[in-house]
Protein backbone atom coordinates (compact mmCIF):
# COMPACT_ATOMS: atom_id res chain seq x y z
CA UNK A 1 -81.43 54.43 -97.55
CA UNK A 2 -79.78 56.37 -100.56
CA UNK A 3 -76.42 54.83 -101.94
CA UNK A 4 -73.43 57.81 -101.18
CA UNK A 5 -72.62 60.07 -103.55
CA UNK A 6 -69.11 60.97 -104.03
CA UNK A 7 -67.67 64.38 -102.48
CA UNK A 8 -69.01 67.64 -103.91
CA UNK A 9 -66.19 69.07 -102.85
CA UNK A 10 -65.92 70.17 -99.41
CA UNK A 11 -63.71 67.41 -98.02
CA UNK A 12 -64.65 64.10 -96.16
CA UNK A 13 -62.71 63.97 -93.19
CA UNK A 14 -64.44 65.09 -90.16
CA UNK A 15 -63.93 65.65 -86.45
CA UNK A 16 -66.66 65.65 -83.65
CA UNK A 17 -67.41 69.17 -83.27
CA UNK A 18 -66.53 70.36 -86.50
CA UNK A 19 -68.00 73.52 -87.98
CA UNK A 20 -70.71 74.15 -90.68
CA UNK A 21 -68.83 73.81 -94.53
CA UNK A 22 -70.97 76.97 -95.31
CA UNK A 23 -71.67 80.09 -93.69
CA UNK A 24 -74.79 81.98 -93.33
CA UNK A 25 -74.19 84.48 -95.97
CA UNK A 26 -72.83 81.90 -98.15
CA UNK A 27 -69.31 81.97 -98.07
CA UNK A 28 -67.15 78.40 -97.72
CA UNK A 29 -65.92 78.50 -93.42
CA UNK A 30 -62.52 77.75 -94.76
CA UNK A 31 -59.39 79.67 -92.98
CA UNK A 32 -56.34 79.60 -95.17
CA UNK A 33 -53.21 80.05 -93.94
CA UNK A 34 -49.76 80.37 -95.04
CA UNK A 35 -51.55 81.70 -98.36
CA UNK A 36 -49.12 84.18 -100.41
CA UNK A 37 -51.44 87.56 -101.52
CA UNK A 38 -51.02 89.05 -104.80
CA UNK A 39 -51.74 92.75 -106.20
CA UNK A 40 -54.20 90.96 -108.55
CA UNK A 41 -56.45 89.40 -105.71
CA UNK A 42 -56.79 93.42 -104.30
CA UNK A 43 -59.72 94.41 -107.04
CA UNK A 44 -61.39 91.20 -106.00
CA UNK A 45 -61.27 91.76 -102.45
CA UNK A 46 -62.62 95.09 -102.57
CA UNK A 47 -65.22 94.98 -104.87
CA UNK A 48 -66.59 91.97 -102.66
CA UNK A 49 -66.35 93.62 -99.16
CA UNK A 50 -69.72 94.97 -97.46
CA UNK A 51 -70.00 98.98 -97.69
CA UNK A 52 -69.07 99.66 -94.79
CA UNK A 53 -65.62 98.07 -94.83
CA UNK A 54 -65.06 99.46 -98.07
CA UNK A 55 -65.81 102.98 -97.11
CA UNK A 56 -63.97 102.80 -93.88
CA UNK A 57 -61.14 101.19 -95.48
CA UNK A 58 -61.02 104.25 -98.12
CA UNK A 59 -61.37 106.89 -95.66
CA UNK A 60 -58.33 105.03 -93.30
CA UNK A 61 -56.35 105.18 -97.06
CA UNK A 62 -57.30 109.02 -97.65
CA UNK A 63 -56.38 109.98 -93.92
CA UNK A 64 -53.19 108.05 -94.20
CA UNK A 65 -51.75 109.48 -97.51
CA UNK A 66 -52.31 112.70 -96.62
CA UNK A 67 -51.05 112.21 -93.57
CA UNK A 68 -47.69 110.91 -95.27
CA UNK A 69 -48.10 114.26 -97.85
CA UNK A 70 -48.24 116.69 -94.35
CA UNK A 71 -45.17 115.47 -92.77
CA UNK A 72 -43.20 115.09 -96.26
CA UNK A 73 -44.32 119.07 -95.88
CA UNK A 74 -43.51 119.45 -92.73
CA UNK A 75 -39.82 118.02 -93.13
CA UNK A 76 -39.03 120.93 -95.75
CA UNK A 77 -40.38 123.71 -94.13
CA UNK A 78 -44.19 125.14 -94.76
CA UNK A 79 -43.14 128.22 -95.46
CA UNK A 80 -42.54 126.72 -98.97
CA UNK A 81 -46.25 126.23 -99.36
CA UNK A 82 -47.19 129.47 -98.13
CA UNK A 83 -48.14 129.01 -94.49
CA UNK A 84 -46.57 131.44 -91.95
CA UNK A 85 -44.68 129.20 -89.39
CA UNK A 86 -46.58 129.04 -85.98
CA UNK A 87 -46.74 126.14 -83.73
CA UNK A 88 -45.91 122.36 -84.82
CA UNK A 89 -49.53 121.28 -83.93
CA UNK A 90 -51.06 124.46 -86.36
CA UNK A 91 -48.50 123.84 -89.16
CA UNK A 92 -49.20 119.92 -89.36
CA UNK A 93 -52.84 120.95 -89.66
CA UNK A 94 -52.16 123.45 -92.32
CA UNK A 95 -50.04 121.36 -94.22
CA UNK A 96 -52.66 118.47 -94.13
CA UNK A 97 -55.27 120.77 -95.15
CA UNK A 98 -52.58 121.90 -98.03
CA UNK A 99 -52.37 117.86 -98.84
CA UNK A 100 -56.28 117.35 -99.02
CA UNK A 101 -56.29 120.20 -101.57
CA UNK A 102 -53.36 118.93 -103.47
CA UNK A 103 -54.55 115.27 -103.90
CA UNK A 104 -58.14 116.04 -104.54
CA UNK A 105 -57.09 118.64 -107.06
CA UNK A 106 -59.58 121.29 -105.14
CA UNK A 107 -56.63 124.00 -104.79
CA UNK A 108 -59.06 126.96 -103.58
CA UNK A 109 -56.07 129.28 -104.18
CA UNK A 110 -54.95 130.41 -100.19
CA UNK A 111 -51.84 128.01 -100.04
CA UNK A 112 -49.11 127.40 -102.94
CA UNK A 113 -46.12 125.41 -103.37
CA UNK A 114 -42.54 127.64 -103.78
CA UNK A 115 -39.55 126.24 -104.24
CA UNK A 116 -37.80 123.18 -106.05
CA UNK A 117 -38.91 120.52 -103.31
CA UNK A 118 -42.12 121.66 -102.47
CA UNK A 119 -43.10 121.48 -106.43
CA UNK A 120 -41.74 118.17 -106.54
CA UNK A 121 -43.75 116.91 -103.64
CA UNK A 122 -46.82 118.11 -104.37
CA UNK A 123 -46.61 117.17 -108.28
CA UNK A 124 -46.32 113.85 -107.34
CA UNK A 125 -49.02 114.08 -105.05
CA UNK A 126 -51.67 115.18 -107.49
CA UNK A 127 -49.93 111.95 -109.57
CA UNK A 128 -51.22 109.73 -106.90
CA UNK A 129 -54.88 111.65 -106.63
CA UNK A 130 -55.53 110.92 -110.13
CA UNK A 131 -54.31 107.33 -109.89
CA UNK A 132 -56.25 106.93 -106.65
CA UNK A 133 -59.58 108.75 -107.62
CA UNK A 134 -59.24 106.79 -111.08
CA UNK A 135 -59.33 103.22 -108.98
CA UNK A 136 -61.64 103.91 -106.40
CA UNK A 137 -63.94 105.13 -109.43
CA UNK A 138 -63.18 101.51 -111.23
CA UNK A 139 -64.11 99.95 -107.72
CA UNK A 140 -67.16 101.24 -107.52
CA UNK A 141 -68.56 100.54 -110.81
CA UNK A 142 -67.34 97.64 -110.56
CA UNK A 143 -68.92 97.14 -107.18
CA UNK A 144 -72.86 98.59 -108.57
CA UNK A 145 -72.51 96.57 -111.72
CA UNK A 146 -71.35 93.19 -110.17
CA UNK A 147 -74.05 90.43 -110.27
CA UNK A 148 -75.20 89.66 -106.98
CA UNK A 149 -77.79 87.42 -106.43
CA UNK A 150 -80.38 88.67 -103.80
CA UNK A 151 -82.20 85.79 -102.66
CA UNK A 152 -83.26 85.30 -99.05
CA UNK A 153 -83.53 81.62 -97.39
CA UNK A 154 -85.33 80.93 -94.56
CA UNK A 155 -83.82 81.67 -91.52
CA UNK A 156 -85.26 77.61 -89.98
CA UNK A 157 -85.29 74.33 -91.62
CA UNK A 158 -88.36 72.83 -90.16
CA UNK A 159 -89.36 69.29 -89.43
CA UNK A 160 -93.07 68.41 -89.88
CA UNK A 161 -94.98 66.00 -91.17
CA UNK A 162 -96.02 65.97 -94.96
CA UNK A 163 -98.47 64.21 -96.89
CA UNK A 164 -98.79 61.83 -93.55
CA UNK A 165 -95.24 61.16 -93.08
CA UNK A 166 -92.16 63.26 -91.75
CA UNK A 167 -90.12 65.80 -93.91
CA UNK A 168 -87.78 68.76 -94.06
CA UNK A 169 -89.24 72.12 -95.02
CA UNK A 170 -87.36 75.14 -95.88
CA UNK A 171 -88.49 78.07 -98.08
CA UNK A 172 -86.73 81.12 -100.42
CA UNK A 173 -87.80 84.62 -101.71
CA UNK A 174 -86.22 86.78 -104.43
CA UNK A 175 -85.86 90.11 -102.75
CA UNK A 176 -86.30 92.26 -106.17
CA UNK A 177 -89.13 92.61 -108.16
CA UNK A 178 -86.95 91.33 -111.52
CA UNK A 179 -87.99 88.69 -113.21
CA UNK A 180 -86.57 85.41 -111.67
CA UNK A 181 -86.95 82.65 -114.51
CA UNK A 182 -85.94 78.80 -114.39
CA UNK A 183 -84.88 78.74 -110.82
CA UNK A 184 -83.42 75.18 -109.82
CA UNK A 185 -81.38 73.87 -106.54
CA UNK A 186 -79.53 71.12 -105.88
CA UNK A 187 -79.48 69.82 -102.09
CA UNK A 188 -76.87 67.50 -100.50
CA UNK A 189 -76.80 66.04 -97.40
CA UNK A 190 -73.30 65.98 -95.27
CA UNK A 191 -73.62 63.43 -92.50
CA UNK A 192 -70.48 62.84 -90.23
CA UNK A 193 -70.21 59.40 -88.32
CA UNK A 194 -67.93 57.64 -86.16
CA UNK A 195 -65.61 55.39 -87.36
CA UNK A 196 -64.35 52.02 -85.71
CA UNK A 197 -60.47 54.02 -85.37
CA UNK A 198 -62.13 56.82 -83.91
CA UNK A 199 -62.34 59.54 -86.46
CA UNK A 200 -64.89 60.82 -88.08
CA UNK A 201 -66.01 60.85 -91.64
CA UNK A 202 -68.45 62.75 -93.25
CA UNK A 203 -70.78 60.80 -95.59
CA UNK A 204 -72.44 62.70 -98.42
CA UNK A 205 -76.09 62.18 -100.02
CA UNK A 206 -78.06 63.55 -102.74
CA UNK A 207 -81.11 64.77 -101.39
CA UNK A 208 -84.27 64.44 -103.61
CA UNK A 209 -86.78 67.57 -103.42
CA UNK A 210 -90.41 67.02 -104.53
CA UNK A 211 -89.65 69.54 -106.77
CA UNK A 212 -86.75 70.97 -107.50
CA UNK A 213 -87.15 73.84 -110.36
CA UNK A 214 -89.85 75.75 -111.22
CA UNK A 215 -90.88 78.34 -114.12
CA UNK A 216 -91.19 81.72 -112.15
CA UNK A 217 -90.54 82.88 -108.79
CA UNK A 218 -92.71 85.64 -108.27
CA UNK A 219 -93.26 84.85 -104.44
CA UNK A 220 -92.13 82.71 -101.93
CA UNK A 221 -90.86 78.38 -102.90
CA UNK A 222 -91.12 75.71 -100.41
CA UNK A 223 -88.64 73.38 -100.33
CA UNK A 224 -89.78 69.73 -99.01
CA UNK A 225 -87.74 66.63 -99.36
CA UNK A 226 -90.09 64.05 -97.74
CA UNK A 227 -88.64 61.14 -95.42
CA UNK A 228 -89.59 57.88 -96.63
CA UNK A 229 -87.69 54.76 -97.84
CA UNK A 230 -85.34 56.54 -100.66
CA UNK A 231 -84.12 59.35 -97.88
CA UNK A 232 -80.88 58.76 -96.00
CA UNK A 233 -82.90 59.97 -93.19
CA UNK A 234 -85.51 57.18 -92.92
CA UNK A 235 -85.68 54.68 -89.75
CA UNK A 236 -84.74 57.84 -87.58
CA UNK A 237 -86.92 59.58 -85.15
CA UNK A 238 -87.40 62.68 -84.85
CA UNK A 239 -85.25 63.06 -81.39
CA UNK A 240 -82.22 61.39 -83.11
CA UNK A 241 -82.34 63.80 -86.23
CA UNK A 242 -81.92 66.65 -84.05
CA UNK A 243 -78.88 65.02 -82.67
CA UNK A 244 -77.19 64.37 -86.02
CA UNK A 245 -73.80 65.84 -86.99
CA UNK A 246 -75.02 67.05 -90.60
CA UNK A 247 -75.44 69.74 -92.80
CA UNK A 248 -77.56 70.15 -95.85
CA UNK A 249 -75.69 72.04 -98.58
CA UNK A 250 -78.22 73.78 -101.59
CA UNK A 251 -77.20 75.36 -104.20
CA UNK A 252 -79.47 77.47 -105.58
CA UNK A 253 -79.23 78.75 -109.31
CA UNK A 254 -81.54 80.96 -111.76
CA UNK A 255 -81.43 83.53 -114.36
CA UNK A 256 -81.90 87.18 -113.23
CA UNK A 257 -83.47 89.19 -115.73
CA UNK A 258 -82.04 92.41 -114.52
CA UNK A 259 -78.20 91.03 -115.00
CA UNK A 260 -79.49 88.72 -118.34
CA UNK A 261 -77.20 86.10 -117.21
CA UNK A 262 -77.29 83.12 -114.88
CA UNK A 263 -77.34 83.62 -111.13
CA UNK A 264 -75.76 81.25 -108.34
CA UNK A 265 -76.72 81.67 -104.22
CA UNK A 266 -74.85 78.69 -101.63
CA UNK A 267 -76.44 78.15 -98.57
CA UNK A 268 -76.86 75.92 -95.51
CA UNK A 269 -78.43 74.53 -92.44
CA UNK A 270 -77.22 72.31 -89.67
CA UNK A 271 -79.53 70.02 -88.49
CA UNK A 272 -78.33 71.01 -84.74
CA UNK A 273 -80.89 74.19 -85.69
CA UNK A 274 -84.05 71.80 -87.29
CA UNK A 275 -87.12 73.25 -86.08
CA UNK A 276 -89.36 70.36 -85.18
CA UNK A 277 -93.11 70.83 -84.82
CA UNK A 278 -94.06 73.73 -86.88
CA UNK A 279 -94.89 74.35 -90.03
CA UNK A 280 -94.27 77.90 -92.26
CA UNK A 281 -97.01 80.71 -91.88
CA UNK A 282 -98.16 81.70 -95.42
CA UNK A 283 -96.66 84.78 -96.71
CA UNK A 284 -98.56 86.07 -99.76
CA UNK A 285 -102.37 86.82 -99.62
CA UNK A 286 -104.61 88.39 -101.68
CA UNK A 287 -105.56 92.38 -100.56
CA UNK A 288 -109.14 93.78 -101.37
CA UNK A 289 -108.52 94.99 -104.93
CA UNK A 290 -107.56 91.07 -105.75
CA UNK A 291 -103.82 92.23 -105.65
CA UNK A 292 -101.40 89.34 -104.43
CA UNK A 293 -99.54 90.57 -101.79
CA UNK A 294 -95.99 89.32 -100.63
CA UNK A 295 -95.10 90.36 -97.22
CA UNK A 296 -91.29 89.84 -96.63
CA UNK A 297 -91.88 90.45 -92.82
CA UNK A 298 -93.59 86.77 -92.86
CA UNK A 299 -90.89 85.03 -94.73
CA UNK A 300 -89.65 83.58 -91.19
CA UNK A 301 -92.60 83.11 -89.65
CA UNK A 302 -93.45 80.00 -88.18
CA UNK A 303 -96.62 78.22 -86.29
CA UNK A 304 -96.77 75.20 -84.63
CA UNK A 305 -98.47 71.81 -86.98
């Protein structure tokens, strides 16, 4: 069996039905609590959310502003920005509508502020439109122009036998059509056992790929990390592997040519999730015109051995 490796960093100490270290979309499962937030950690956060949080999250912050702008309105009378008084419900509307123009700087002409208070309010309005407009429009460049990696893991680790013996199988794709040079991962094994007291500690391994970098990724990379007497996994059957508390941790790494600059995906898979039995359905064939073809639909795709 391999000789332990020392932590890589997610923590030792275990419990029995302890959660994966790292997600499916590769974030850390880590809840922190009692953590103090600072104005700095905002651009982070939302140049990191998916679209549609950010875009919901800007339209609650547009609605609620204005909002805020329409009452302020309200309070000193919208007859000072040129609305005829009518009912409540028809003058909060009108003084909304008033905001939206203010803050986007749109002012079609119909409604004006008069008065002292009403200049004030909406001069300091169209202050916080041009701040606003001039951060979301740092967000989202900075949200298009952010390296992301785009690589897709398979959704199964499978176990099947290899070159006459038993191994683990897993497999990657580069979703763009960029050049994907010098792509290497690194795969650890976490493996959580009992201890005499009763606790459980998680035991890590370093586990060695038949190959692991290559020049080019132009289609799809199997992964294989064959079980025989250097793997931490030999002198188990195939019915206890399933049943091990463990978690293979990759990280995979690569230079995108569309970014120039180095490239870093995490990902997992629990051994609770192993499929055993089957072996990956090719993905890439050749068309009529000689062609090679990569169909992503296949990338999953599994048959039995």
């Amino acid at each position: 069996m391999n000789e332990r490796v020392e932590d890589p960093g997610v923590g030792a100490f275990s419990k029995e039905k302890a959660k994966r270290f790292i997600n499916q979309d590769g974030t850390f499962n880590v809840k922190h609590i009692n953590k103090k937030r600072t104005v700095n950690e905002a651009y982070t956060y939302l140049i990191s959310i998916g679209w549609p949080h950010f875009f919901t999250l800007l339209l609650v912050g547009f609605i609620f502003l204005n909002l805020f702008f329409a009452v302020s309105y309200l309070i000193i009378g919208v007859n000072y920005i040129g609305v005829q008084r009518q009912s409540v419900f028809t003058d909060f509307f009108r003084a909304f509508f008033f905001s939206v123009q203010t803050i986007t700087s749109v002012g079609y002409g119909r409604f004006s502020p008069q008065g002292m208070a009403a200049g004030l309010i909406s001069s300091f309005e169209a202050l916080v439109g041009l701040v606003c407009f001039a951060f979301i429009t740092g967000l989202l460049y900075g949200r298009f122009s952010k390296p992301r990696s785009n690589i897709r893991f398979s959704k199964s680790i499978l176990l099947c036998t290899h070159k006459g013996a038993d191994a683990l199988m897993f497999r990657l794709v580069s979703r763009r059509k960029s050049l994907t040079v010098l792509p290497k991962i690194k795969a650890s094994l976490s493996l959580s056992k009992l201890m005499e007291d009763g606790s459980y500690k998680n035991n890590f391994f370093e586990l060695k790929l038949e190959r692991e970098t290559i020049t080019y990724l132009p289609t799809t990379w199997t992964l294989v990390h064959q079980i025989d007497d250097d793997s931490p996994l030999k002198g188990y059957s195939r019915a206890e592997i399933l049943k091990l508390q463990a978690e293979l941790l990759l990280l995979f790494s690569y230079h995108d040519d569309s970014f120039n600059q180095e490239l870093h995906r995490v990902h997992s898979y629990i051994f609770k999730n192993i499929r055993a039995g089957y072996k990956f359905k090719k993905a890439f064939y050749f068309n009529d015109e000689g062609k090679l073809v990569l169909d992503h639909d296949l990338i999953d795709e599994i048959v039995p051995e």
